[in-house]
N, C-alpha and C. Protein backbone atom coordinates (compact mmCIF):
# COMPACT_ATOMS: atom_id res chain seq x y z
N UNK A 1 0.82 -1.20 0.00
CA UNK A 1 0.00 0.00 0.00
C UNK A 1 0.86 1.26 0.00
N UNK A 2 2.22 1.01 0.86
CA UNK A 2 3.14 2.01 0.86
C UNK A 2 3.61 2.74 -0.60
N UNK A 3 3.57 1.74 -1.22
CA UNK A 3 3.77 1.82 -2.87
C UNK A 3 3.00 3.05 -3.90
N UNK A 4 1.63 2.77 -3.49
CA UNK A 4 0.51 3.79 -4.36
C UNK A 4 0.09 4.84 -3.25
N UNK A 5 1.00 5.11 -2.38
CA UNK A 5 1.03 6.59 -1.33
C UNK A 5 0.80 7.70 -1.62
N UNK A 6 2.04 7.61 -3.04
CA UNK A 6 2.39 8.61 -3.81
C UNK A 6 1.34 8.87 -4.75
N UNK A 7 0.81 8.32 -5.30
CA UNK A 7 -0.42 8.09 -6.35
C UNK A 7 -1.87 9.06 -5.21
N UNK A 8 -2.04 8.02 -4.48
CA UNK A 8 -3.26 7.88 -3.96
C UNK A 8 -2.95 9.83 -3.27
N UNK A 9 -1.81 10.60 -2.93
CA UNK A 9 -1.87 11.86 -2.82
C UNK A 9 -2.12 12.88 -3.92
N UNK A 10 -2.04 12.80 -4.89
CA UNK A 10 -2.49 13.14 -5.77
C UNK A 10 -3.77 13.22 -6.24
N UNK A 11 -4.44 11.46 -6.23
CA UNK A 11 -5.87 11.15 -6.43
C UNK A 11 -6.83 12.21 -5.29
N UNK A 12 -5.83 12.02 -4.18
CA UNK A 12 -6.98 13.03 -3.34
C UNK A 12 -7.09 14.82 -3.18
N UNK A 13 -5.71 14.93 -4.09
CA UNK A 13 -5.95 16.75 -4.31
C UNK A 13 -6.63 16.72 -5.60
N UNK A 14 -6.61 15.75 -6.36
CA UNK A 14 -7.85 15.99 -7.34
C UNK A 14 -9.28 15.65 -7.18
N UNK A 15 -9.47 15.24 -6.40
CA UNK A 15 -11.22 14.89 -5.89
C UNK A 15 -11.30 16.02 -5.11
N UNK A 16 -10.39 16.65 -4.44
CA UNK A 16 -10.59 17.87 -3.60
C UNK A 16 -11.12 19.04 -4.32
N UNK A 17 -10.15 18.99 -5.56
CA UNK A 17 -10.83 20.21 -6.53
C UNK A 17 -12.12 19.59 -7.14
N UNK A 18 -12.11 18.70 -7.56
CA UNK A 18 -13.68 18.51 -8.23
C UNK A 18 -14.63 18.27 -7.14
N UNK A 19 -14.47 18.22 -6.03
CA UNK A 19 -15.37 18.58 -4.90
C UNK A 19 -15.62 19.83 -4.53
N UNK A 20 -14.88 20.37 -4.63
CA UNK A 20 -15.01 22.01 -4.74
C UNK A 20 -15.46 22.79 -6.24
N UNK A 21 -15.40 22.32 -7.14
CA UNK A 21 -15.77 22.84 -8.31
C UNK A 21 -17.33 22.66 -8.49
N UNK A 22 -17.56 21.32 -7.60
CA UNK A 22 -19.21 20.58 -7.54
C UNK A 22 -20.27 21.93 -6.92
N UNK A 23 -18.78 22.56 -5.80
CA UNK A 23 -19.62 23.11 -5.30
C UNK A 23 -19.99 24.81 -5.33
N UNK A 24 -19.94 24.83 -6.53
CA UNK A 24 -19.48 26.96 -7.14
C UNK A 24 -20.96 26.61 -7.18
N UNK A 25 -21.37 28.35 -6.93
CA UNK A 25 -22.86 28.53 -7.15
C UNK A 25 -23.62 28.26 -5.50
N UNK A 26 -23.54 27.09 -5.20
CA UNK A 26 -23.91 26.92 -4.07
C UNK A 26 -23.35 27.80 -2.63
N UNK A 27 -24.08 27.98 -1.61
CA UNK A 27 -23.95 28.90 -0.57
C UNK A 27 -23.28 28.12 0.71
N UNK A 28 -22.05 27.60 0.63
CA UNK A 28 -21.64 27.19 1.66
C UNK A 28 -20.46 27.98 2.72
N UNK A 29 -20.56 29.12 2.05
CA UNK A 29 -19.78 30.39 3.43
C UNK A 29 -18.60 29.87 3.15
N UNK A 30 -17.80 29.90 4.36
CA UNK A 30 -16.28 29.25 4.20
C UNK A 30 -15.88 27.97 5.18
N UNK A 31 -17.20 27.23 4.19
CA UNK A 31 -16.71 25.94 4.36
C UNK A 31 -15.23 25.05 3.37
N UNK A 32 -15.60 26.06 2.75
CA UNK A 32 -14.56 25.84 1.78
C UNK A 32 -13.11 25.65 2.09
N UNK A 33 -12.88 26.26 3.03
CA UNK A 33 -11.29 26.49 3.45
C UNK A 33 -10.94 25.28 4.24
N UNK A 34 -12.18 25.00 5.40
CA UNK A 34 -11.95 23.21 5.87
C UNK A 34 -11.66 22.30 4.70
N UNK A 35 -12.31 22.36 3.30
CA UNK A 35 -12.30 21.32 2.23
C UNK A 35 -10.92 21.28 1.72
N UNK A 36 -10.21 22.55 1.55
CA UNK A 36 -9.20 22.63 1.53
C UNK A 36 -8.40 22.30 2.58
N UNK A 37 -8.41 22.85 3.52
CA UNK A 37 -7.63 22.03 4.55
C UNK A 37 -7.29 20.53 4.97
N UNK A 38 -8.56 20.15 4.49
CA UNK A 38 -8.43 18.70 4.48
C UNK A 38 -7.99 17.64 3.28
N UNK A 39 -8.25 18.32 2.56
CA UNK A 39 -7.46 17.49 1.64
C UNK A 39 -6.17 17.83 1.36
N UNK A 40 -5.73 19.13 1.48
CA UNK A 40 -4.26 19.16 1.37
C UNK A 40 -3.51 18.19 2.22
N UNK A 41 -4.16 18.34 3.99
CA UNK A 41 -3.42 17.99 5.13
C UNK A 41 -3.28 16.59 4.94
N UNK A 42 -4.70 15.86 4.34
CA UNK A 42 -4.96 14.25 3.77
C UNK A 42 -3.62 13.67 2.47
N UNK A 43 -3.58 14.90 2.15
CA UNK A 43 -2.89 14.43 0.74
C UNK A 43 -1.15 14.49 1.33
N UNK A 44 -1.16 15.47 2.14
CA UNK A 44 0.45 15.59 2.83
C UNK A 44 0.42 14.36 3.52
N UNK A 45 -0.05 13.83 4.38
CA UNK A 45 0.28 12.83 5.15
C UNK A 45 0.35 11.47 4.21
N UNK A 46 -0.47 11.10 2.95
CA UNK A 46 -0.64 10.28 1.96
C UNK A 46 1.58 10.33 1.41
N UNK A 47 1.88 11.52 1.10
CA UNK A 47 3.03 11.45 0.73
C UNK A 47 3.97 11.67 1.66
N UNK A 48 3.56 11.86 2.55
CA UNK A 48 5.08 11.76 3.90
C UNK A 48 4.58 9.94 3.96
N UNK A 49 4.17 9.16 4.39
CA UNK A 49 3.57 7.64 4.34
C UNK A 49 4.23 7.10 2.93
N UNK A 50 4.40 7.57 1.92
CA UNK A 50 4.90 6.75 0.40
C UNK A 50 6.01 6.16 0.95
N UNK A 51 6.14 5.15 0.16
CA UNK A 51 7.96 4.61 -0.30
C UNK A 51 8.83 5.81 -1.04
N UNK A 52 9.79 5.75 -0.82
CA UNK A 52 10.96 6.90 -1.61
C UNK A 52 10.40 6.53 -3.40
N UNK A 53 10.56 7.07 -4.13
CA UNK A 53 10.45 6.56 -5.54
C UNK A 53 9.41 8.00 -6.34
N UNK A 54 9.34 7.48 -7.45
CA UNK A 54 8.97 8.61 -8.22
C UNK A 54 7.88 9.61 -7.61
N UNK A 55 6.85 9.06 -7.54
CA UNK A 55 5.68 9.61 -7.47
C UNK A 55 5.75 9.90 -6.05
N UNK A 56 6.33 9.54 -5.19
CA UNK A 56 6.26 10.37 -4.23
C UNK A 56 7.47 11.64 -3.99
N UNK A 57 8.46 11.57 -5.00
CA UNK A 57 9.00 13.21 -5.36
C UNK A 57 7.64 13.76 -6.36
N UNK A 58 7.04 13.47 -6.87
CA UNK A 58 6.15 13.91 -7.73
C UNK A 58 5.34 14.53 -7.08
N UNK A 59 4.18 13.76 -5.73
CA UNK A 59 3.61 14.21 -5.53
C UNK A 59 4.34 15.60 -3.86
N UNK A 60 5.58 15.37 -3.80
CA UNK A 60 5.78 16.30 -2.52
C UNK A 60 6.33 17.89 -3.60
N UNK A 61 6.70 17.46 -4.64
CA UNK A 61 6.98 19.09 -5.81
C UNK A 61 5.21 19.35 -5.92
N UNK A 62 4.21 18.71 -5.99
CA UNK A 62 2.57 19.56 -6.66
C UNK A 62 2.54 19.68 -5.29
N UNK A 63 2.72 19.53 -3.96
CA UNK A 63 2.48 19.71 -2.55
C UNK A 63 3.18 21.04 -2.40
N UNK A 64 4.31 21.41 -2.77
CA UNK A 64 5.15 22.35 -2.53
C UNK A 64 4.84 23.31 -3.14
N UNK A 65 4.65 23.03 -4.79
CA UNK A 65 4.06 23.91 -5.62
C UNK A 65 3.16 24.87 -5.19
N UNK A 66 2.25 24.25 -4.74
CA UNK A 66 0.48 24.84 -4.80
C UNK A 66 0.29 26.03 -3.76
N UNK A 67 1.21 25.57 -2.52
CA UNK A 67 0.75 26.81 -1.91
C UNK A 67 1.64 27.99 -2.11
N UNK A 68 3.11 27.52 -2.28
CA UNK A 68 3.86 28.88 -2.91
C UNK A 68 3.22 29.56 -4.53
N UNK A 69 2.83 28.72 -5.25
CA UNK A 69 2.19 29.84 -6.20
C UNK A 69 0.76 30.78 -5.91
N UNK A 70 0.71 29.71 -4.92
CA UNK A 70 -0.75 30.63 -4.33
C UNK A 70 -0.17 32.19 -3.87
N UNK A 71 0.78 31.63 -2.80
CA UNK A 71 1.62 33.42 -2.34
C UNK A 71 1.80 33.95 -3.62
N UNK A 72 2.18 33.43 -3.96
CA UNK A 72 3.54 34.54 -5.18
C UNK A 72 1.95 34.92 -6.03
N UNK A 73 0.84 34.80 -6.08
CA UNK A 73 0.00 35.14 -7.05
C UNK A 73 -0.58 36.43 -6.03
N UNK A 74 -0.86 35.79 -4.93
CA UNK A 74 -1.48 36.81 -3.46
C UNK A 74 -0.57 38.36 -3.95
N UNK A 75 1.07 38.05 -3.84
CA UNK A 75 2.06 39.02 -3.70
C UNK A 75 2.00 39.57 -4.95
N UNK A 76 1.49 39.16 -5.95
CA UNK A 76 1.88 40.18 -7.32
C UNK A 76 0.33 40.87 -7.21
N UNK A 77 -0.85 40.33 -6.73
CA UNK A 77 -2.26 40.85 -6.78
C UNK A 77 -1.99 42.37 -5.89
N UNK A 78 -1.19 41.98 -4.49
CA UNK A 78 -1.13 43.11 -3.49
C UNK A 78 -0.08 43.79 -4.13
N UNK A 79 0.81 43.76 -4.69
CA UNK A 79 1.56 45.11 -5.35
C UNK A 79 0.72 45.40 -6.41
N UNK A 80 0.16 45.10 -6.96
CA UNK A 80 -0.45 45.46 -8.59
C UNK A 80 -2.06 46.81 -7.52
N UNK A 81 -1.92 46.09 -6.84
CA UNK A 81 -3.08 47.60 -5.84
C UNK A 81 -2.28 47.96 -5.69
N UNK A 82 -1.16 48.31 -5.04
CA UNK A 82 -0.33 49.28 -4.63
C UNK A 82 0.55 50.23 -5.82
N UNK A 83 0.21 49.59 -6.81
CA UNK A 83 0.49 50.54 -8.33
C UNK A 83 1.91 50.28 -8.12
N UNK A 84 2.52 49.00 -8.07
CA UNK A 84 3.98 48.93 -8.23
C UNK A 84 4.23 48.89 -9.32
């Protein structure tokens, strides 16, 4: 099982977004941020648990990825108001 760790973290940041995409339109406040929370935190522990091997460098770079481009998008939105 240790084997598809790496896999199965992945499988669950993508059901995370199409669980969240299910749910645009609809009025659920910020429940949203638990959905996120949980599947990231689900999907981190899925790839700290892998065997060493591809897919679990695979899936700890889209782990690493996601929330630094999130900043770096935050940081160019807040200078672009600030008329940098």
């Amino acid at each position: 099982m240790r084997k598809y760790s790496g896999i199965l973290s992945i499988v669950i940041l993508v059901v995370t977004y199409i669980s969240l995409q299910s749910l645009v339109g609809k009025d659920i406040g910020s429940s949203w941020v638990f959905i996120v929370l949980i599947g990231y935190s689900s999907a981190v522990l899925a790839s700290w648990y892998s065997e060493s091997g591809f897919w679990r460098k695979v899936s700890a770079a889209i782990l690493i990825v996601l929330p630094a481009g999130f900043l770096v998008i935050i940081a160019i939105f807040m200078l672009g108001l600030n008329g940098f």
